[in-house]
Protein backbone atom coordinates (compact mmCIF):
# COMPACT_ATOMS: atom_id res chain seq x y z
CA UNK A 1 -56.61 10.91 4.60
CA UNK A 2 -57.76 12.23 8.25
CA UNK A 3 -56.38 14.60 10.22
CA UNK A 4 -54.09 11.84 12.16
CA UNK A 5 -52.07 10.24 9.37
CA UNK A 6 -49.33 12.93 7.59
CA UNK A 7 -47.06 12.07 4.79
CA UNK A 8 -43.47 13.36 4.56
CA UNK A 9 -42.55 13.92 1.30
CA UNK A 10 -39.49 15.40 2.08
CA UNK A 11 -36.38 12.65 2.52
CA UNK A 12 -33.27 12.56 1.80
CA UNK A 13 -32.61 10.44 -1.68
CA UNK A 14 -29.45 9.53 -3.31
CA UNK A 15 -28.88 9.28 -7.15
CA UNK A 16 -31.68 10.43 -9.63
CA UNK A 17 -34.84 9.45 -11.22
CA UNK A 18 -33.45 9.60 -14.87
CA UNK A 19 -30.39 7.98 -15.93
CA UNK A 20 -27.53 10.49 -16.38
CA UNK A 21 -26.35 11.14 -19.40
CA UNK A 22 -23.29 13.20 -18.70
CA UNK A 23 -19.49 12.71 -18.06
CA UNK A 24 -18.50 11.50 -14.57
CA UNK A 25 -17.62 13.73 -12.29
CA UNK A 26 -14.24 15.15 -12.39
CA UNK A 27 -11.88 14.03 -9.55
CA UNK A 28 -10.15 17.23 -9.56
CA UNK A 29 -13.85 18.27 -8.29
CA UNK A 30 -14.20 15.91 -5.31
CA UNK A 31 -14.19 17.54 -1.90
CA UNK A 32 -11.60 14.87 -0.77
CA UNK A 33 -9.77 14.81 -3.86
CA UNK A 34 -6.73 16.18 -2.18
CA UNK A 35 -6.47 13.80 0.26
CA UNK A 36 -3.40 11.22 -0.07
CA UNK A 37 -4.94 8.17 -2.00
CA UNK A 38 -6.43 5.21 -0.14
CA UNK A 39 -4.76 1.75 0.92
CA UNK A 40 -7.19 0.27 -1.44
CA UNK A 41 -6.47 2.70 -4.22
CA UNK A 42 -2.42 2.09 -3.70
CA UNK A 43 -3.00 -1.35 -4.06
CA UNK A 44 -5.42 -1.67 -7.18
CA UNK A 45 -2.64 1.03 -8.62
CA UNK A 46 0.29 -1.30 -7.95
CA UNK A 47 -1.42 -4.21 -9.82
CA UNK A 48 -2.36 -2.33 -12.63
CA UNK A 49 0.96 -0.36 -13.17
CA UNK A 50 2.76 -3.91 -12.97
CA UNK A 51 0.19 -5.69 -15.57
CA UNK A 52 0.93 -2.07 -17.54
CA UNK A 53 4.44 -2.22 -16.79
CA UNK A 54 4.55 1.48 -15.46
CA UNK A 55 6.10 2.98 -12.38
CA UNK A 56 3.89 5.25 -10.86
CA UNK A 57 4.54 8.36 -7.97
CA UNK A 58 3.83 6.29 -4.91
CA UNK A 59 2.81 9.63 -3.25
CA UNK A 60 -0.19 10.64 -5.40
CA UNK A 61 -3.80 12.23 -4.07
CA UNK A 62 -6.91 10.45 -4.49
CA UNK A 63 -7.77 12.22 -7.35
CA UNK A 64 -4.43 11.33 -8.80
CA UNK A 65 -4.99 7.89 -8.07
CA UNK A 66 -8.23 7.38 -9.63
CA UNK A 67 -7.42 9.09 -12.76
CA UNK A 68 -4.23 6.62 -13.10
CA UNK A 69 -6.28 3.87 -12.42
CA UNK A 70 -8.99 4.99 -15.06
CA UNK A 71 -6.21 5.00 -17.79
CA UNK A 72 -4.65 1.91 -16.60
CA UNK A 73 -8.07 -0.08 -16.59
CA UNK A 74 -8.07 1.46 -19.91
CA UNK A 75 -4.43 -0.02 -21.28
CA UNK A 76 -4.70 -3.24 -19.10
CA UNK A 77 -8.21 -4.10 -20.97
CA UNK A 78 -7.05 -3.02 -24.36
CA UNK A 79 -4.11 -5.23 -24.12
CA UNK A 80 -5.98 -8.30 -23.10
């Protein structure tokens, strides 16, 4: 290499070079997690609580959300 051409070996990367092996992250964790749930959350919720044939707080966090949608993935699979 000559004194004109430079690498930068310092970028900005998402993910990791090894699969990881651990539990997902908790949503109780998130920095948003707090935040009222998403229109697309709401929705994927309704289905599943219907298939499920749950009612489910309509006024839950995103954190809330995902872990109800989680378990319902879980009971709507299971029952199919």
């Amino acid at each position: 290499m000559n004194d004109q051409q430079t690498t930068d070996d310092t970028h900005d990367t998402l993910g990791s070079p090894v699969p990881e092996t651990g539990p997902e992250r908790d949503p109780e964790e998130w920095a948003t997690g707090d935040e009222p749930m998403t229109d697309a959350q709401r929705s994927y919720l309704d289905t599943l609580a219907r298939r499920a044939g749950e009612e489910i707080d309509a006024n839950l966090t995103k954190a809330q959300a995902s872990e109800h949608i989680d378990r319902l993935q879980g009971k709507v699979d299971g029952a199919g």
